[in-house]
Protein backbone atom coordinates (compact mmCIF):
# COMPACT_ATOMS: atom_id res chain seq x y z
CA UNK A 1 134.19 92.88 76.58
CA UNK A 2 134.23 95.49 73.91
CA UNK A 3 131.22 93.81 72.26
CA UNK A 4 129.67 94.98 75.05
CA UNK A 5 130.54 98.18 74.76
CA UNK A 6 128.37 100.99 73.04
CA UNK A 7 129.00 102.66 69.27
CA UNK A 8 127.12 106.22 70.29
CA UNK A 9 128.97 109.20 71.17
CA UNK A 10 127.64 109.75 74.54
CA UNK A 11 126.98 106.99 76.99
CA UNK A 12 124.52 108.02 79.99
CA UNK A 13 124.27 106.26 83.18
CA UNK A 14 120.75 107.01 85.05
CA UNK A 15 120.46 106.53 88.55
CA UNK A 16 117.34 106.10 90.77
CA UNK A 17 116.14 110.07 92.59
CA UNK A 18 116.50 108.04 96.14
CA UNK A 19 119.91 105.70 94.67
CA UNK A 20 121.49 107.99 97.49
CA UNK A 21 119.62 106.36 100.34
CA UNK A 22 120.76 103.27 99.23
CA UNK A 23 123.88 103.63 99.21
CA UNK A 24 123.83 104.85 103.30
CA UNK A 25 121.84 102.41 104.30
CA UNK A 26 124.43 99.91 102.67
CA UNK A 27 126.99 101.64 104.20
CA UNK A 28 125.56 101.19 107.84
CA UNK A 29 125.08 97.82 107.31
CA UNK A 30 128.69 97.15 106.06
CA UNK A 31 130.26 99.94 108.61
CA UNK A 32 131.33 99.09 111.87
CA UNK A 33 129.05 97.42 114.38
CA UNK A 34 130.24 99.15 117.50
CA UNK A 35 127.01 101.54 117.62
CA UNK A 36 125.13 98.15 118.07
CA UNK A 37 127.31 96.91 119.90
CA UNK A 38 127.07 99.30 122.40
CA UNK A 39 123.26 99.76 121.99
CA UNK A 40 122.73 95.57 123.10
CA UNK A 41 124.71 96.31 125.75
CA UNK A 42 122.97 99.02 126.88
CA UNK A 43 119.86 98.07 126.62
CA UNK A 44 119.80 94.48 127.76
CA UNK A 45 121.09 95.11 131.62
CA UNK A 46 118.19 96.40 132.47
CA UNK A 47 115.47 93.86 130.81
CA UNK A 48 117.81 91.91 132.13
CA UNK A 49 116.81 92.99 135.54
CA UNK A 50 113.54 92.90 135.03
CA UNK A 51 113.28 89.42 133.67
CA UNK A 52 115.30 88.40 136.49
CA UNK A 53 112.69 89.57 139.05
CA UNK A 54 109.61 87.67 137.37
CA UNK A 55 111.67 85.08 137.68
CA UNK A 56 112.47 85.01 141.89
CA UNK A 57 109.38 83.15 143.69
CA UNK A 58 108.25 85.81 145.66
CA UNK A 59 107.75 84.32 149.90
C-alpha cells in the first residue's frame, strides 16, 4: 500500500464542478423508497379505474 502512496509534499484531490449532483442523486437512489412507494400507490388507483372501464363490455 505505501508504494502506492505519493513522495510530494502536498497531495491534491480534484473533484468534478457538478461531483455534488452526483452524490444526491446517489443518495435518492440508495435512500428510502417510501416517496415511491407512496407515489405508485397514488397514482395507480386511478389508471386503475380507468383501465377497468375499457375493459366492461358496454350493453
Amino acid at each position: 500500500m505505501k508504494a502506492r502512496c505519493t513522495t510530494g509534499k502536498e497531495r491534491r484531490i480534484t473533484r468534478w464542478a457538478h461531483e455534488h449532483l452526483i452524490e444526491a442523486a446517489r443518495a435518492r437512489l440508495i435512500g428510502p423508497t417510501e416517496p415511491m412507494t407512496i407515489r405508485r400507490g397514488t397514482v395507480a388507483h386511478p389508471f386503475g379505474t380507468i383501465k377497468a372501464g375499457w375493459a366492461r363490455p358496454t350493453s
